[in-house]
C-alpha atoms as a PDB file:
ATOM      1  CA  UNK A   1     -11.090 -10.448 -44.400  1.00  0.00           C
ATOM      2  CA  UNK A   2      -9.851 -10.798 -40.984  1.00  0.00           C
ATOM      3  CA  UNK A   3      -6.103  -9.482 -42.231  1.00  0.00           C
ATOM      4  CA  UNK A   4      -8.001  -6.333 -43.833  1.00  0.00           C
ATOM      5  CA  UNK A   5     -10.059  -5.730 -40.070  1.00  0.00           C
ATOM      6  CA  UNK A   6      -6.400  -6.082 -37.997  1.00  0.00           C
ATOM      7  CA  UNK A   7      -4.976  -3.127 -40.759  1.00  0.00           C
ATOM      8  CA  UNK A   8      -8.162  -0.979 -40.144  1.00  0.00           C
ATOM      9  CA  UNK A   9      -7.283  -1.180 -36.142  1.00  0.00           C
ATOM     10  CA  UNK A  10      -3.563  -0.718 -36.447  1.00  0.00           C
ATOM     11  CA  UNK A  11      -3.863   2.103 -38.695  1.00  0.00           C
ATOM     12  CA  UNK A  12      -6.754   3.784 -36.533  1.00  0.00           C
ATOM     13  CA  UNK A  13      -4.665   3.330 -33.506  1.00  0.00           C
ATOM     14  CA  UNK A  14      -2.118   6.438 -33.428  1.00  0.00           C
ATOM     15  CA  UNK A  15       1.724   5.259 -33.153  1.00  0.00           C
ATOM     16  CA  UNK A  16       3.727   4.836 -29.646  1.00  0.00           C
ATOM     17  CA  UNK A  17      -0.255   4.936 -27.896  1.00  0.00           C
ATOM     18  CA  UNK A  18      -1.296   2.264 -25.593  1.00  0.00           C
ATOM     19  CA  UNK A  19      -4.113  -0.154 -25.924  1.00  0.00           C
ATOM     20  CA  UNK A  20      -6.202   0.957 -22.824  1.00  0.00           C
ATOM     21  CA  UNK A  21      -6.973  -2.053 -20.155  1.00  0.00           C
ATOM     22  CA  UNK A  22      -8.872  -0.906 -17.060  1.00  0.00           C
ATOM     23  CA  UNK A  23      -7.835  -2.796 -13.988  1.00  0.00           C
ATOM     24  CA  UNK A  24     -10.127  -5.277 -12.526  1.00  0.00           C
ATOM     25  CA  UNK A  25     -12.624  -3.800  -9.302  1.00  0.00           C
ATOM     26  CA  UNK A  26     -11.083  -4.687  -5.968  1.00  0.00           C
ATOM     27  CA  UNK A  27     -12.869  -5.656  -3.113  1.00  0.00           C
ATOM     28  CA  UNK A  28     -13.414  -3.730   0.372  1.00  0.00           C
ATOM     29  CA  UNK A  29     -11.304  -5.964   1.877  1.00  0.00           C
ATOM     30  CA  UNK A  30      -8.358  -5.263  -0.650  1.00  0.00           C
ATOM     31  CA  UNK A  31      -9.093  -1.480  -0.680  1.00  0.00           C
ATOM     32  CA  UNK A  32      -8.750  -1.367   3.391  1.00  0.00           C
ATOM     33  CA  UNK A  33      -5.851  -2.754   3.149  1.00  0.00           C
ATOM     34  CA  UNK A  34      -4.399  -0.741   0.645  1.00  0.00           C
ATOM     35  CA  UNK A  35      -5.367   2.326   2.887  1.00  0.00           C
ATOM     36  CA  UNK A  36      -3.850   1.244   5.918  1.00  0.00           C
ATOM     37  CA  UNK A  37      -0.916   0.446   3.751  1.00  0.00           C
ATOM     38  CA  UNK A  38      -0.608   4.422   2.008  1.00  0.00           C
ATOM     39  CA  UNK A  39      -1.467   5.778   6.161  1.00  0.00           C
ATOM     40  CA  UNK A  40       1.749   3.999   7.658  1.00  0.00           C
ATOM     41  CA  UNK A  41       3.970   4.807   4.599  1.00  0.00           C
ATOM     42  CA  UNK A  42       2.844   8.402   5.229  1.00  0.00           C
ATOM     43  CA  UNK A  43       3.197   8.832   8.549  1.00  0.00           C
ATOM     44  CA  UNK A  44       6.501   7.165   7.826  1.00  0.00           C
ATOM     45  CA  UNK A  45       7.434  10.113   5.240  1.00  0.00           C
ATOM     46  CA  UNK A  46       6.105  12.469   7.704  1.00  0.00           C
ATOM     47  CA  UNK A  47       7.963  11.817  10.709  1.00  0.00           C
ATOM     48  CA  UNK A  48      11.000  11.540   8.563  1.00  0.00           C
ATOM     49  CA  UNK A  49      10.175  15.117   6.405  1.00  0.00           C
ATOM     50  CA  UNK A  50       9.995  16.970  10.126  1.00  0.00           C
ATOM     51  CA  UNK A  51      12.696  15.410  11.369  1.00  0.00           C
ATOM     52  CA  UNK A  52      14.699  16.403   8.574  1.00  0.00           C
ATOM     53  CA  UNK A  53      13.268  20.189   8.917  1.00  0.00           C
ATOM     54  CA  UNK A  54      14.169  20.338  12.175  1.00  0.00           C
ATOM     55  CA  UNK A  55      17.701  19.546  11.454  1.00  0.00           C
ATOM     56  CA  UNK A  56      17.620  22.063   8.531  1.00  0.00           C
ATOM     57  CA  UNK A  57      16.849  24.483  11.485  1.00  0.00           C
ATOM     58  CA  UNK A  58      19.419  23.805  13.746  1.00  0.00           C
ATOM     59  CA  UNK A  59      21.840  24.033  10.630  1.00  0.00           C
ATOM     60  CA  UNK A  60      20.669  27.431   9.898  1.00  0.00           C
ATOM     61  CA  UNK A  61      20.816  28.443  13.623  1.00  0.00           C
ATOM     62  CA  UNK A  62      24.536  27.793  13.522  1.00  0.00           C
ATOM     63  CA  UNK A  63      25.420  29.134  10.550  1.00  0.00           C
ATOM     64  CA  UNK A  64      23.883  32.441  11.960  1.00  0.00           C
ATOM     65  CA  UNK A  65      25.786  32.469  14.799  1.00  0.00           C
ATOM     66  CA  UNK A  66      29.055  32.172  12.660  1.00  0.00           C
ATOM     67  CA  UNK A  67      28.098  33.792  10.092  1.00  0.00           C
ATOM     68  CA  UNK A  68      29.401  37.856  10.886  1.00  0.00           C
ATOM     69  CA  UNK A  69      27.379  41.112   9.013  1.00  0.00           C
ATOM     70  CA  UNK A  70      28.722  42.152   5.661  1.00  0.00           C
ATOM     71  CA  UNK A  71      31.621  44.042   5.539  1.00  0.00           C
ATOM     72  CA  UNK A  72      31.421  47.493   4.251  1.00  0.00           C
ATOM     73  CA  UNK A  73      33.970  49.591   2.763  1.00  0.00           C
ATOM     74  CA  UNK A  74      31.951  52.869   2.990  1.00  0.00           C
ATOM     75  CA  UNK A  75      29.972  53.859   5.782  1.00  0.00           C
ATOM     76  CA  UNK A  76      26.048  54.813   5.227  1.00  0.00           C
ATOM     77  CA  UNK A  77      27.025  58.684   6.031  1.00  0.00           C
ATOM     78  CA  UNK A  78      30.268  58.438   3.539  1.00  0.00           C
ATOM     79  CA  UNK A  79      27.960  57.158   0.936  1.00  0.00           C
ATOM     80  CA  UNK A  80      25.091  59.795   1.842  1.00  0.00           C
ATOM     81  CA  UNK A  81      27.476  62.853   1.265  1.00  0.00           C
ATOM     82  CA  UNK A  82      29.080  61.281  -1.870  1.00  0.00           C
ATOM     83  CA  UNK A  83      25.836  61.058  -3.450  1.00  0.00           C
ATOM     84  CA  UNK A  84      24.843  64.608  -2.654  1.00  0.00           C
ATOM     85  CA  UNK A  85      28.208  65.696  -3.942  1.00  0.00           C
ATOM     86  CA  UNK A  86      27.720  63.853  -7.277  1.00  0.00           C
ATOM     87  CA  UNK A  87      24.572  65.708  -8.066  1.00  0.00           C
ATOM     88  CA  UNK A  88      26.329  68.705  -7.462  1.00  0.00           C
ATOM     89  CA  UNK A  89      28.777  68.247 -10.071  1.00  0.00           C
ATOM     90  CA  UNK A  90      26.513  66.643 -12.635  1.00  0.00           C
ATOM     91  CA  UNK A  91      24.073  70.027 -12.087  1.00  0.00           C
ATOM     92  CA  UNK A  92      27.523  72.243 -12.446  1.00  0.00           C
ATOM     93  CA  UNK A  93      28.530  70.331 -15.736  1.00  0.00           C
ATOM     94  CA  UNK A  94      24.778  69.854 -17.410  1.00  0.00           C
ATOM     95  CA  UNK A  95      24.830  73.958 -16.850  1.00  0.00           C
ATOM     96  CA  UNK A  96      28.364  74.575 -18.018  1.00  0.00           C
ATOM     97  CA  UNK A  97      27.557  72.320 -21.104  1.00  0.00           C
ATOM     98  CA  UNK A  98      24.182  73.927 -21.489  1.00  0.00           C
ATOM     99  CA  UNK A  99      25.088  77.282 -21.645  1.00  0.00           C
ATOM    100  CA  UNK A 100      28.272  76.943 -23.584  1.00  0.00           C
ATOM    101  CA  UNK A 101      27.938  74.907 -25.961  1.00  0.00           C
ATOM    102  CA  UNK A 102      24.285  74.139 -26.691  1.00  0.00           C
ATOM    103  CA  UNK A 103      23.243  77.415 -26.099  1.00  0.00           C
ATOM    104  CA  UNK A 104      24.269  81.041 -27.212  1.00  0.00           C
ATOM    105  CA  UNK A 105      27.083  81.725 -24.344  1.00  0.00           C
ATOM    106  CA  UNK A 106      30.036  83.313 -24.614  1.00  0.00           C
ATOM    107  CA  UNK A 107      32.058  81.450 -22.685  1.00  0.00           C
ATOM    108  CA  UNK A 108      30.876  78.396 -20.600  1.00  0.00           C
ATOM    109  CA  UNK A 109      32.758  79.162 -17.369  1.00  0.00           C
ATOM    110  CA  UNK A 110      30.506  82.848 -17.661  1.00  0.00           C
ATOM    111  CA  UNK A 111      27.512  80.508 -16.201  1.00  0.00           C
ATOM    112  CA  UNK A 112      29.145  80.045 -12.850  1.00  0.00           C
ATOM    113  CA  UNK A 113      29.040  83.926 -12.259  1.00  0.00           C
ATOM    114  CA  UNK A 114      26.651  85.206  -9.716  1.00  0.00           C
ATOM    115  CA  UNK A 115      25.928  88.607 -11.469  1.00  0.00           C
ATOM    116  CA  UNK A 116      24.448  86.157 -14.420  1.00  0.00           C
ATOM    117  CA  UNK A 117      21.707  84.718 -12.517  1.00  0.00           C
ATOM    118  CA  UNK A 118      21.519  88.158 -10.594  1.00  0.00           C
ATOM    119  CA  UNK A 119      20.369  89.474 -13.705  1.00  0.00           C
ATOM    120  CA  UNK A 120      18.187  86.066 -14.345  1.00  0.00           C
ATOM    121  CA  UNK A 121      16.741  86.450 -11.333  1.00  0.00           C
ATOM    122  CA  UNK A 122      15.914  90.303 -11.776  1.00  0.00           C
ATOM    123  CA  UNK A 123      14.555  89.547 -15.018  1.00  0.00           C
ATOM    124  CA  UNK A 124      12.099  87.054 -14.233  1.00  0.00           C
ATOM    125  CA  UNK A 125      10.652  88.823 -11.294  1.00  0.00           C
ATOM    126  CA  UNK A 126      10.210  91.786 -14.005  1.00  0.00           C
ATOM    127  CA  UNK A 127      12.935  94.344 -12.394  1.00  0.00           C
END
């Protein structure tokens, strides 16, 4: 009977789970101890953490005093004006492609003509 009660506990208790044993109640005495213990181990961390942050600082002081700007191989300006002359050619191709060969156009150069959006332009304001 006892064998039977010991397989009724093992098989209710789940496999790789501890048995749970609470720890005995300490006394004030023990407790203020404990606390004075965790408070100079702390302070302890503490002094050492800032310490250590203030030499993290220093290191990063240097190293920004060494350290020169990034180096760049076109100026903002150079950059500025080959953007705006990118767009410029994308517009003139999307137009030359749009007109020739997606649309009905004779001849795709034929868009780059003034007297074509002359007319355009007379025909939308109803001339």
């Amino acid at each position: 009977m006892a064998s039977e009660e010991k397989d009724q506990q093992q098989s209710r208790q789940i496999k790789g789970t501890k048995k749970y044993n609470p720890k005995p109640k300490q006394t004030n005495e023990d407790q203020h101890m404990k606390e004075d213990q965790t408070a100079k181990t702390d302070d302890q961390s503490n002094n050492q953490e800032k310490s250590q942050r203030k030499a993290a600082k220093e290191e990063k002081k240097k190293n920004k005093k060494k350290r020169k700007g990034r180096i760049r191989y076109l100026p903002v300006w150079v950059r500025f004006l080959l953007v705006i002359i990118l767009a410029i050619v994308a517009a003139i191709l999307g137009l030359v492609v749009g007109y020739g060969v997606v649309g009905e156009g004779e001849d795709p150069s034929s868009v780059l003509d003034p007297d074509l959006w002359q007319n355009m332009y007379d025909y939308i304001r109803g001339k």
